[in-house]
C-alpha atoms as a PDB file:
ATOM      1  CA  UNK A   1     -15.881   4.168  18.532  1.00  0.00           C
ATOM      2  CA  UNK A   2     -15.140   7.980  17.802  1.00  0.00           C
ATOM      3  CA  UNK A   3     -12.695   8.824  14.900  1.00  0.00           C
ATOM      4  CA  UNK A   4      -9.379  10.294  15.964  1.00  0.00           C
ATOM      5  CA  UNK A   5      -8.785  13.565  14.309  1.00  0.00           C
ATOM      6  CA  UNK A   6      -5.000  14.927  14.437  1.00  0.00           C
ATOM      7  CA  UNK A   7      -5.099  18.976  13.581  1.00  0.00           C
ATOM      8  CA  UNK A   8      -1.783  20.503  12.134  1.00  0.00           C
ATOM      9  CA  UNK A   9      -2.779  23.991  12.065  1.00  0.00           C
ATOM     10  CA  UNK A  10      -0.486  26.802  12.995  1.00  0.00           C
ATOM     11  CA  UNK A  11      -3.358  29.622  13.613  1.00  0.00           C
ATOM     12  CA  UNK A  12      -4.486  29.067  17.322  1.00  0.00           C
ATOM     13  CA  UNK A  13      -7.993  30.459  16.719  1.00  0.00           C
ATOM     14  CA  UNK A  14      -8.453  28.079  13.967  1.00  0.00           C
ATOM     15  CA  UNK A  15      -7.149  25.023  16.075  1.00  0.00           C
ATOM     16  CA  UNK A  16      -9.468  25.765  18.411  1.00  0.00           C
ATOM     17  CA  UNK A  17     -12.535  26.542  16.347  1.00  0.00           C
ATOM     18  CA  UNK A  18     -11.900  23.017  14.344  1.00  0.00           C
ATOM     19  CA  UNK A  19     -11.406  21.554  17.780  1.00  0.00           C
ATOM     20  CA  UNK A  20     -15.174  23.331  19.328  1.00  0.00           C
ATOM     21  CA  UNK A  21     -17.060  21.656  16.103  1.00  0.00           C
ATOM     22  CA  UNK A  22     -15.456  18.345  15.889  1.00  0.00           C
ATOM     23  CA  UNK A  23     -15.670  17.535  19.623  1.00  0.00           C
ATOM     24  CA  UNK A  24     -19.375  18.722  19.811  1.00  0.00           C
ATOM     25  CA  UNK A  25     -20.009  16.584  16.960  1.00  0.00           C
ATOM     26  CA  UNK A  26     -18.253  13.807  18.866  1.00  0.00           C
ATOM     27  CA  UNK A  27     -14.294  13.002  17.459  1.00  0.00           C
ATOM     28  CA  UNK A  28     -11.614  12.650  19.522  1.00  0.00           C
ATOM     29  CA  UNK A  29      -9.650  15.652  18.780  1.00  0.00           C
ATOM     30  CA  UNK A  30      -6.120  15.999  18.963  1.00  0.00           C
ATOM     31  CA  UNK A  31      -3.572  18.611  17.918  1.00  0.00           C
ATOM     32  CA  UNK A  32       0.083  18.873  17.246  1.00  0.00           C
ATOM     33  CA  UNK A  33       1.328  21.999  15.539  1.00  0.00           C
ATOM     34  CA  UNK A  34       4.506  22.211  17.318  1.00  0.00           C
ATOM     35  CA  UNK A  35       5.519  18.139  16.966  1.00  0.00           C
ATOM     36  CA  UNK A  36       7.903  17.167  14.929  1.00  0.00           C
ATOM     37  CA  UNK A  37       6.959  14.522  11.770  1.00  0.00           C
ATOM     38  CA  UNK A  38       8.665  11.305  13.534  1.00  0.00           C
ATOM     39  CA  UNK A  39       6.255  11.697  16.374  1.00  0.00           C
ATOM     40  CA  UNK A  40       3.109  11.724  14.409  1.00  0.00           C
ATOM     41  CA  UNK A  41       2.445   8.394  14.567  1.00  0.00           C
ATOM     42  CA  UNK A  42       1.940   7.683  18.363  1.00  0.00           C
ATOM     43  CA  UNK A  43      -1.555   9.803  18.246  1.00  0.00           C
ATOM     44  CA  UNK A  44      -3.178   6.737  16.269  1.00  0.00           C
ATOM     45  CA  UNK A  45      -5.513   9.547  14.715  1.00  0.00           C
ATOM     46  CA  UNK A  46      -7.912   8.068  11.586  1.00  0.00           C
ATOM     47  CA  UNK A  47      -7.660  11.171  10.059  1.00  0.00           C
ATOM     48  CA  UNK A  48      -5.413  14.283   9.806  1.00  0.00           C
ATOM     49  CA  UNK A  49      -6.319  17.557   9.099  1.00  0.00           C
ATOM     50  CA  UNK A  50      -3.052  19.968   7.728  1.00  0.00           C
ATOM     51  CA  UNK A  51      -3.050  23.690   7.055  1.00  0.00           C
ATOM     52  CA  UNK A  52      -1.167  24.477   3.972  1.00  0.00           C
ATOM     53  CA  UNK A  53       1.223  26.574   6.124  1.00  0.00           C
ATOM     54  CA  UNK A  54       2.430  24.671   9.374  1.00  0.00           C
ATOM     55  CA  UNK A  55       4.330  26.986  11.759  1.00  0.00           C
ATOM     56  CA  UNK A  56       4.921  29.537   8.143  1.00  0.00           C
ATOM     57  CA  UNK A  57       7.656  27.911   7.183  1.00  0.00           C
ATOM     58  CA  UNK A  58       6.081  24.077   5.498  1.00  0.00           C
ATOM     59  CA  UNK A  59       4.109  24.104   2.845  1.00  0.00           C
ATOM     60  CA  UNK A  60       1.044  21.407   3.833  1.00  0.00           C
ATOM     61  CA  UNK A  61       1.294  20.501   0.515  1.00  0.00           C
ATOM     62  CA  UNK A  62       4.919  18.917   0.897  1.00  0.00           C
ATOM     63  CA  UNK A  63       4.303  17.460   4.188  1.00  0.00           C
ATOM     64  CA  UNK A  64       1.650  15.807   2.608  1.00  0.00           C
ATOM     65  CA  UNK A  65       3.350  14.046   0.814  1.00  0.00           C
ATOM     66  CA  UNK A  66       5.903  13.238   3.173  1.00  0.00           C
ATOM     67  CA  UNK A  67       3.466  11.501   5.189  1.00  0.00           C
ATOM     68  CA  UNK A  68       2.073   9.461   2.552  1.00  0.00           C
ATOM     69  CA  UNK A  69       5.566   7.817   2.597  1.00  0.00           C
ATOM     70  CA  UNK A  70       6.110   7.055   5.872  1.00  0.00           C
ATOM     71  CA  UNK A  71       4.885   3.348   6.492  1.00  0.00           C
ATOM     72  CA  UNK A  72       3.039   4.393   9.790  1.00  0.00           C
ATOM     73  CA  UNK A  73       1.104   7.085   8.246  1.00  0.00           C
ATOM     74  CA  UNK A  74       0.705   6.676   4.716  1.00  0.00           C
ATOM     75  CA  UNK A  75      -2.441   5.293   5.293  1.00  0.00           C
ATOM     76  CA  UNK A  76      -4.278   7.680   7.041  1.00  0.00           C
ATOM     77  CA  UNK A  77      -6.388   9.851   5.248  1.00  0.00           C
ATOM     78  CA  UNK A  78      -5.610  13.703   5.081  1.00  0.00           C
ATOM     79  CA  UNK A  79      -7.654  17.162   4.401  1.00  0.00           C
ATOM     80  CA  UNK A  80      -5.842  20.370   3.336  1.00  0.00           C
ATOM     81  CA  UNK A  81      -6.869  23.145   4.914  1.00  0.00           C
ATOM     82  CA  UNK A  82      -5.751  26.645   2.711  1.00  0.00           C
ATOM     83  CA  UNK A  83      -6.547  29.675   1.578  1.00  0.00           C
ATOM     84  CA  UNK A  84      -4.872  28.992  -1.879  1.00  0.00           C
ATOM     85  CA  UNK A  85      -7.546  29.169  -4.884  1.00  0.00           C
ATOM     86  CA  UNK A  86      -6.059  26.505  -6.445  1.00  0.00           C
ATOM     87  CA  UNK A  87      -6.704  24.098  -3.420  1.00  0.00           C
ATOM     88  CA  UNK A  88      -8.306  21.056  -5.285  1.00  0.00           C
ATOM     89  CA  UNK A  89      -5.043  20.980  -7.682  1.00  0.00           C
ATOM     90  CA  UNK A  90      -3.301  21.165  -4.637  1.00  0.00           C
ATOM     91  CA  UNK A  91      -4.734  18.547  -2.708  1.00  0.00           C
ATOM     92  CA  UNK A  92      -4.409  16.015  -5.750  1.00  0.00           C
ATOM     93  CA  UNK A  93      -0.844  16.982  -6.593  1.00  0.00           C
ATOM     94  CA  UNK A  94      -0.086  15.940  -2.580  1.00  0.00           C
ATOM     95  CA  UNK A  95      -2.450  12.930  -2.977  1.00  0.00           C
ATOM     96  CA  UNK A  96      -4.473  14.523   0.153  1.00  0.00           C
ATOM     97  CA  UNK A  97      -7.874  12.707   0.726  1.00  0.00           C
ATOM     98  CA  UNK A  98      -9.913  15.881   0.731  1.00  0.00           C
ATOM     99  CA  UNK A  99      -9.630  19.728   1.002  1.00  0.00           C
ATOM    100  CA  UNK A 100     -11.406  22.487   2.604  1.00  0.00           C
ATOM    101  CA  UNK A 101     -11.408  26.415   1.679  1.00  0.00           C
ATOM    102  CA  UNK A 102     -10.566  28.648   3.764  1.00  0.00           C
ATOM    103  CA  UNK A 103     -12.192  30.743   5.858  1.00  0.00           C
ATOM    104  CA  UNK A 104     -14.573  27.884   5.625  1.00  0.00           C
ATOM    105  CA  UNK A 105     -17.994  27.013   6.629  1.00  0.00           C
ATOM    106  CA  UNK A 106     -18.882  25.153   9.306  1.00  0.00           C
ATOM    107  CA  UNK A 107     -21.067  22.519   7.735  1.00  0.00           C
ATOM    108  CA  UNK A 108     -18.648  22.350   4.613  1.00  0.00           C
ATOM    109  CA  UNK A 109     -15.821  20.871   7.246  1.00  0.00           C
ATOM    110  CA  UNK A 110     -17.916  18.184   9.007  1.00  0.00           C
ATOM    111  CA  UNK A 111     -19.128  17.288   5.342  1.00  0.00           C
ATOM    112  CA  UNK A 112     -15.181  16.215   4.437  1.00  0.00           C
ATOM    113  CA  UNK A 113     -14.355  15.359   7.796  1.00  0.00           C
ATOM    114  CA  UNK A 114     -17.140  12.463   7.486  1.00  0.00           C
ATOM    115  CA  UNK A 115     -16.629  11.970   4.346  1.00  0.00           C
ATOM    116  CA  UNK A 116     -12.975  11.396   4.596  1.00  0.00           C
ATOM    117  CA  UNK A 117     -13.906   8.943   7.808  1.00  0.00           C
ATOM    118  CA  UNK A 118     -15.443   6.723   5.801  1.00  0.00           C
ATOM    119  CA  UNK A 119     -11.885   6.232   3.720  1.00  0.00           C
ATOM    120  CA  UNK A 120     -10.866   4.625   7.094  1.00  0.00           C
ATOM    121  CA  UNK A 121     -13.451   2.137   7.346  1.00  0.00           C
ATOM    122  CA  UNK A 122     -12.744   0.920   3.845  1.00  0.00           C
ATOM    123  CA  UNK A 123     -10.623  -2.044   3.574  1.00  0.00           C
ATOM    124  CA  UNK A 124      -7.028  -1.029   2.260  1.00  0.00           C
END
């Protein structure tokens, strides 16, 4: 079965981009920029990947950690996406799963992206 993958990502060329590469490499991508937090849950993704600036005005970092609250979601394993050099302190401080540099490489992102899949699999 192909891994749900739930893009927050406020730059439309880099939703789509992440979207080209994960669907040729065969996920089920979906993405919701422009949803609000409470409806995150009904896309059942596996994993979510979360810019560190959704719609300029959240930092990823803090929805991050939102999420990992909220019973429905807390569970499912996250990648920050940023430009910030400090992105691996980052990612830890919001207890994200994984992290990926931007402007990143393409190989780099399927590398986490399976990676982090393999979280899901594990038993929690």
């Amino acid at each position: 079965m192909n891994k749900k993958i739930l893009i927050i990502e406020n730059d439309r060329d880099i939703r789509e981009i992440v979207d080209i590469i994960l669907t040729e490499r065969g996920y089920e991508v979906a993405d919701c920029a422009h949803k609000p937090i409470s409806e995150l849950h009904t896309y059942n993704a596996d994993v979510i990947i979360l810019d560190e600036w959704v719609l300029g005005k959240t930092e990823g970092h803090m929805l991050c950690l939102e999420l990992k609250t909220i019973d429905q979601l807390m569970n499912i394993p996250v990648i920050i996406l940023s430009t910030a050099q400090n992105i691996e302190e980052i990612a830890c401080a919001c207890k994200a799963d994984g992290f990926v540099r931007k402007p990143f490489d393409i190989e780099e992102l399927i590398t986490e992206v399976a990676r982090v899949c393999l979280l899901c699999d594990l038993p929690s």
